[in-house]
C-alpha atoms as a PDB file:
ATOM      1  CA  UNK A   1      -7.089  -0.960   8.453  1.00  0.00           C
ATOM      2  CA  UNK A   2      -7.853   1.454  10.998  1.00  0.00           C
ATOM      3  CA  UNK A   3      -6.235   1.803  14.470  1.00  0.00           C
ATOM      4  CA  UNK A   4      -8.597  -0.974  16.113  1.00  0.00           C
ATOM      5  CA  UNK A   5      -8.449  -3.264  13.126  1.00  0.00           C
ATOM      6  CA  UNK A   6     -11.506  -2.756  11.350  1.00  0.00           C
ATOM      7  CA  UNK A   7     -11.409  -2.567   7.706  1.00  0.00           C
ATOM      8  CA  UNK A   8     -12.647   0.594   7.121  1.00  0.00           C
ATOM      9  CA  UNK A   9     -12.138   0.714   3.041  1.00  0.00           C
ATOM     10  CA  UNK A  10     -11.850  -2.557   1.484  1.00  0.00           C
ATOM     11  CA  UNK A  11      -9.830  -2.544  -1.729  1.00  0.00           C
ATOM     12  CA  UNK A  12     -10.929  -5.297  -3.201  1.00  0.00           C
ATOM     13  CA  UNK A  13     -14.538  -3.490  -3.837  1.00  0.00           C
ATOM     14  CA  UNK A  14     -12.466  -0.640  -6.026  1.00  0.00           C
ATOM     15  CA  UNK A  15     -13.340  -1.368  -9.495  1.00  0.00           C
ATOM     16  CA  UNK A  16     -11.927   1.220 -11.496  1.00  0.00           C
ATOM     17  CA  UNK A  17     -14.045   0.382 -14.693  1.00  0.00           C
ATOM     18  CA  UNK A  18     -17.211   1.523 -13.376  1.00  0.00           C
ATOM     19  CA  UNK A  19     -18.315   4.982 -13.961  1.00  0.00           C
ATOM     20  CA  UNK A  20     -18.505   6.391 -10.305  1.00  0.00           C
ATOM     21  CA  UNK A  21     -15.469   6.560  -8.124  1.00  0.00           C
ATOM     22  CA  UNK A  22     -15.302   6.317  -4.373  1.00  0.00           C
ATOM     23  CA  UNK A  23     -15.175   8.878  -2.445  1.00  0.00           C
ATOM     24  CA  UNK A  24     -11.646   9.665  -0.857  1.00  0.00           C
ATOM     25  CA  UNK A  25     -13.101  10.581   2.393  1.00  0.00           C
ATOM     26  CA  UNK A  26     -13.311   6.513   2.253  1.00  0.00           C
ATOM     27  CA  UNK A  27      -9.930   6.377   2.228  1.00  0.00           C
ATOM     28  CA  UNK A  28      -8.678   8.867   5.798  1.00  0.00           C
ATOM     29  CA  UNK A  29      -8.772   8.656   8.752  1.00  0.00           C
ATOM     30  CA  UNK A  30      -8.255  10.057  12.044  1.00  0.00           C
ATOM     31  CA  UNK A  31      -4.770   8.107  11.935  1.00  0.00           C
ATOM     32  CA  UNK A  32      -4.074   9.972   8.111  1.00  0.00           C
ATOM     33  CA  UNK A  33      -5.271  13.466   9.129  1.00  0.00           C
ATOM     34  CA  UNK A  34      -2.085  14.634  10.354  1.00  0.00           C
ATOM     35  CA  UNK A  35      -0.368  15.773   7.397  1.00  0.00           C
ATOM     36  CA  UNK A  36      -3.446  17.801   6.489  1.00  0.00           C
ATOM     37  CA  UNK A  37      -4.036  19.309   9.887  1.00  0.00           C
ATOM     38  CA  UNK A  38      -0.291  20.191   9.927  1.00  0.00           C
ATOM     39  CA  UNK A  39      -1.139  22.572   6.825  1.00  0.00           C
ATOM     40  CA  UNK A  40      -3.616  24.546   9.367  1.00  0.00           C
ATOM     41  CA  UNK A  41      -6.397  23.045   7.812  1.00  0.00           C
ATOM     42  CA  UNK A  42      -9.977  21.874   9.853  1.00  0.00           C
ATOM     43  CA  UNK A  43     -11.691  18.234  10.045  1.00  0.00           C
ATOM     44  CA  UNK A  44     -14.394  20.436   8.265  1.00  0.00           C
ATOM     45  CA  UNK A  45     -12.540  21.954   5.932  1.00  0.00           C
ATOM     46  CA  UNK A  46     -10.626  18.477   4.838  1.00  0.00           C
ATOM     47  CA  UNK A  47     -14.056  16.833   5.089  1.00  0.00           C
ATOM     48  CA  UNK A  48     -15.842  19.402   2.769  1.00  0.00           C
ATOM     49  CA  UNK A  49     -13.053  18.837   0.437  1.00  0.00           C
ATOM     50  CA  UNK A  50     -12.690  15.336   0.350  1.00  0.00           C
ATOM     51  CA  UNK A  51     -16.957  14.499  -0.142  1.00  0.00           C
ATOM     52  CA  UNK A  52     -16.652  16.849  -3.381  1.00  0.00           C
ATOM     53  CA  UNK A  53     -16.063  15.195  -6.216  1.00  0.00           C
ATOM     54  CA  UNK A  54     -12.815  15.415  -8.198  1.00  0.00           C
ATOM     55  CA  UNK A  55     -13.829  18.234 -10.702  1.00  0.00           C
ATOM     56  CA  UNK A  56     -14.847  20.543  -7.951  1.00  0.00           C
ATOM     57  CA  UNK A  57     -11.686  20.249  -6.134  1.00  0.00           C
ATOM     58  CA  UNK A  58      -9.734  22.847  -7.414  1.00  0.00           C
ATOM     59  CA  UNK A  59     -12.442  24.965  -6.221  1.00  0.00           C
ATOM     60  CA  UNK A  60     -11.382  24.067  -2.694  1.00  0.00           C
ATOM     61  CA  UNK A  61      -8.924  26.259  -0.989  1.00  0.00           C
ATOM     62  CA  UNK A  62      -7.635  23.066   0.904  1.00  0.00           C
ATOM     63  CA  UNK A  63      -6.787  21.251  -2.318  1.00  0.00           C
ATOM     64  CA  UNK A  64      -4.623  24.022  -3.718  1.00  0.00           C
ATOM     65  CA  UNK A  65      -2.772  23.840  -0.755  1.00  0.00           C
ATOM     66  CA  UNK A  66      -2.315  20.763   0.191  1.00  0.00           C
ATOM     67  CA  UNK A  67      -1.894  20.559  -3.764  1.00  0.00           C
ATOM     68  CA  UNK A  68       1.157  23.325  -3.710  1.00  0.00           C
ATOM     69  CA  UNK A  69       2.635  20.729  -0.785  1.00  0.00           C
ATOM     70  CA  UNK A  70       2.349  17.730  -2.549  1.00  0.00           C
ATOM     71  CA  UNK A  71       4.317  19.349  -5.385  1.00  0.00           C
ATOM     72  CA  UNK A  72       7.442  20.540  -3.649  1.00  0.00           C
ATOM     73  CA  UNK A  73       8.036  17.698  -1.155  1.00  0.00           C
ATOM     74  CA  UNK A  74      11.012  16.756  -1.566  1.00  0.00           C
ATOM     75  CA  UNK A  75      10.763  12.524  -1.575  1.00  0.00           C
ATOM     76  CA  UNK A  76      14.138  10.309  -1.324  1.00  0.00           C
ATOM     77  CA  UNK A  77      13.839   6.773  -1.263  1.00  0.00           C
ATOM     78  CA  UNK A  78      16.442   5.710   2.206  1.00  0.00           C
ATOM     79  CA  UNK A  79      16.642   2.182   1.387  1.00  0.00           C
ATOM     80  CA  UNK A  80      17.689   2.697  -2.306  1.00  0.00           C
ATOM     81  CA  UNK A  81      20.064   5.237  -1.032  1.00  0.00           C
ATOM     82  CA  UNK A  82      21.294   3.689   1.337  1.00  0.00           C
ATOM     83  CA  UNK A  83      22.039   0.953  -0.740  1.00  0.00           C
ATOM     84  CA  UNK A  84      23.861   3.276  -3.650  1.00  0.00           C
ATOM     85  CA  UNK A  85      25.544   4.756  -0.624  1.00  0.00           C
ATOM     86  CA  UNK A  86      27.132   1.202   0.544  1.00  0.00           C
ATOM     87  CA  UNK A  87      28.058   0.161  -2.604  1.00  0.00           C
ATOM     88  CA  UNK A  88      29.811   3.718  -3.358  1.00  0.00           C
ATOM     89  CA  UNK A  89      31.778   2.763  -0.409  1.00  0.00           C
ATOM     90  CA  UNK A  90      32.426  -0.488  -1.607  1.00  0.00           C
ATOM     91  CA  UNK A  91      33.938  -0.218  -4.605  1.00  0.00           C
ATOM     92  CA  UNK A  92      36.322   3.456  -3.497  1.00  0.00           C
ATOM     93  CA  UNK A  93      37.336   0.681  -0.605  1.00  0.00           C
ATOM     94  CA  UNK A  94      38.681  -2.152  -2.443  1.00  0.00           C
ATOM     95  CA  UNK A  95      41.689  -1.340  -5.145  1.00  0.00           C
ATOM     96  CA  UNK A  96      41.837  -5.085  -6.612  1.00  0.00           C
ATOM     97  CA  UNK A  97      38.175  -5.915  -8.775  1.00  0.00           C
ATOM     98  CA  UNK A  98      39.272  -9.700  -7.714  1.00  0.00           C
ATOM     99  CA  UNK A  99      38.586  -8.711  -3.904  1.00  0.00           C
ATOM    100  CA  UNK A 100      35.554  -7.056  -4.869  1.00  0.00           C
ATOM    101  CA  UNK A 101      33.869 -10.127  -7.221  1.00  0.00           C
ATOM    102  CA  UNK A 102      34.763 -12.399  -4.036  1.00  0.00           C
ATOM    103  CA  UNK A 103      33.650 -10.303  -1.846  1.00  0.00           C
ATOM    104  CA  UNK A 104      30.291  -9.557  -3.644  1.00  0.00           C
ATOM    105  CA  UNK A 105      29.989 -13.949  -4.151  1.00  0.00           C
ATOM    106  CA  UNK A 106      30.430 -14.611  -0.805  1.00  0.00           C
ATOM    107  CA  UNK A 107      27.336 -12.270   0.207  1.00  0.00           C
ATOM    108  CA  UNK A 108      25.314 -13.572  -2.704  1.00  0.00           C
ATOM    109  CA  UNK A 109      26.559 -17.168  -1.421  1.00  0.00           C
ATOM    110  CA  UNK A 110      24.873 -16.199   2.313  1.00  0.00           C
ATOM    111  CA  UNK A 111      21.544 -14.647   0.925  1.00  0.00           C
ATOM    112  CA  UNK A 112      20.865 -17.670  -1.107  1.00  0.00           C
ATOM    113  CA  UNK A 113      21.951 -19.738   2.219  1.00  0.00           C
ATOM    114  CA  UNK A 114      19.683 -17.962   4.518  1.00  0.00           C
ATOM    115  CA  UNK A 115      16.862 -17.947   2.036  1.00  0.00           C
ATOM    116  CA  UNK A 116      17.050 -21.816   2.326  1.00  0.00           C
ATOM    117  CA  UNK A 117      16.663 -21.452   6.236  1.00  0.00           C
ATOM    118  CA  UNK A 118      14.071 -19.095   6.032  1.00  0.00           C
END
C-alpha cells in the first residue's frame, strides 16, 4: 500500500505462470525510492531502468550498481540474534542444567498462559 492507502500493486493479480511479467516499476514508489536515490541515481534514471524488461537490464548503468550494492550488503537478522545472543547468556549464567530446564519450563509455562489470554 502506498502512503495514503491506496493499493497501488495488488498481489493477488501476480500470476507467475503466464508468459509476461509485471513490470517492477509496479512495484516502487516514492516511499521505496530512497535506497536508490541514496546511490546518486535520478527518478529518470531508476524509471528508465525499471520499464525495461529484465534481459535489458544489465545494459543499465543503474542496475549494475544498485546490482554491486545488493551484493555486498551486509544483512543480519536482529531478532534471531538477539535471540542466540540471550540464550548464549543463558546457559554461561546458570552452572546447574536443573536451574536451566526450570527455568526454560517456567517461560514455556507463561507463553502457553498468555497465549490463552490473548
Amino acid at each position: 500500500k502506498t502512503y495514503d492507502g491506496k493499493s497501488k500493486f495488488e498481489l493477488e493479480t501476480l500470476d507467475f505462470e503466464k508468459e509476461t511479467v509485471p513490470s517492477m516499476a509496479n512495484l516502487v514508489d516514492n516511499l521505496s525510492t530512497f535506497i536508490f536515490l541514496s546511490l546518486g541515481m535520478t527518478n529518470q534514471n531508476l524509471s528508465d531502468w525499471l520499464v525495461l524488461p529484465e534481459q535489458f537490464w544489465s545494459a543499465q548503468s543503474c542496475f549494475r550498481a544498485f546490482k554491486i550494492f545488493a551484493e555486498n550488503l551486509a544483512v543480519v537478522n536482529d531478532n534471531a540474534e538477539r535471540s542466540v545472543g540471550m540464550m548464549q547468556q543463558f546457559i554461561h549464567r546458570d552452572k546447574l542444567e536443573e536451574q536451566k530446564q526450570n527455568c526454560l519450563k517456567a517461560v514455556n509455562l507463561q507463553r502457553n498462559l498468555s497465549r490463552k489470554e490473548g
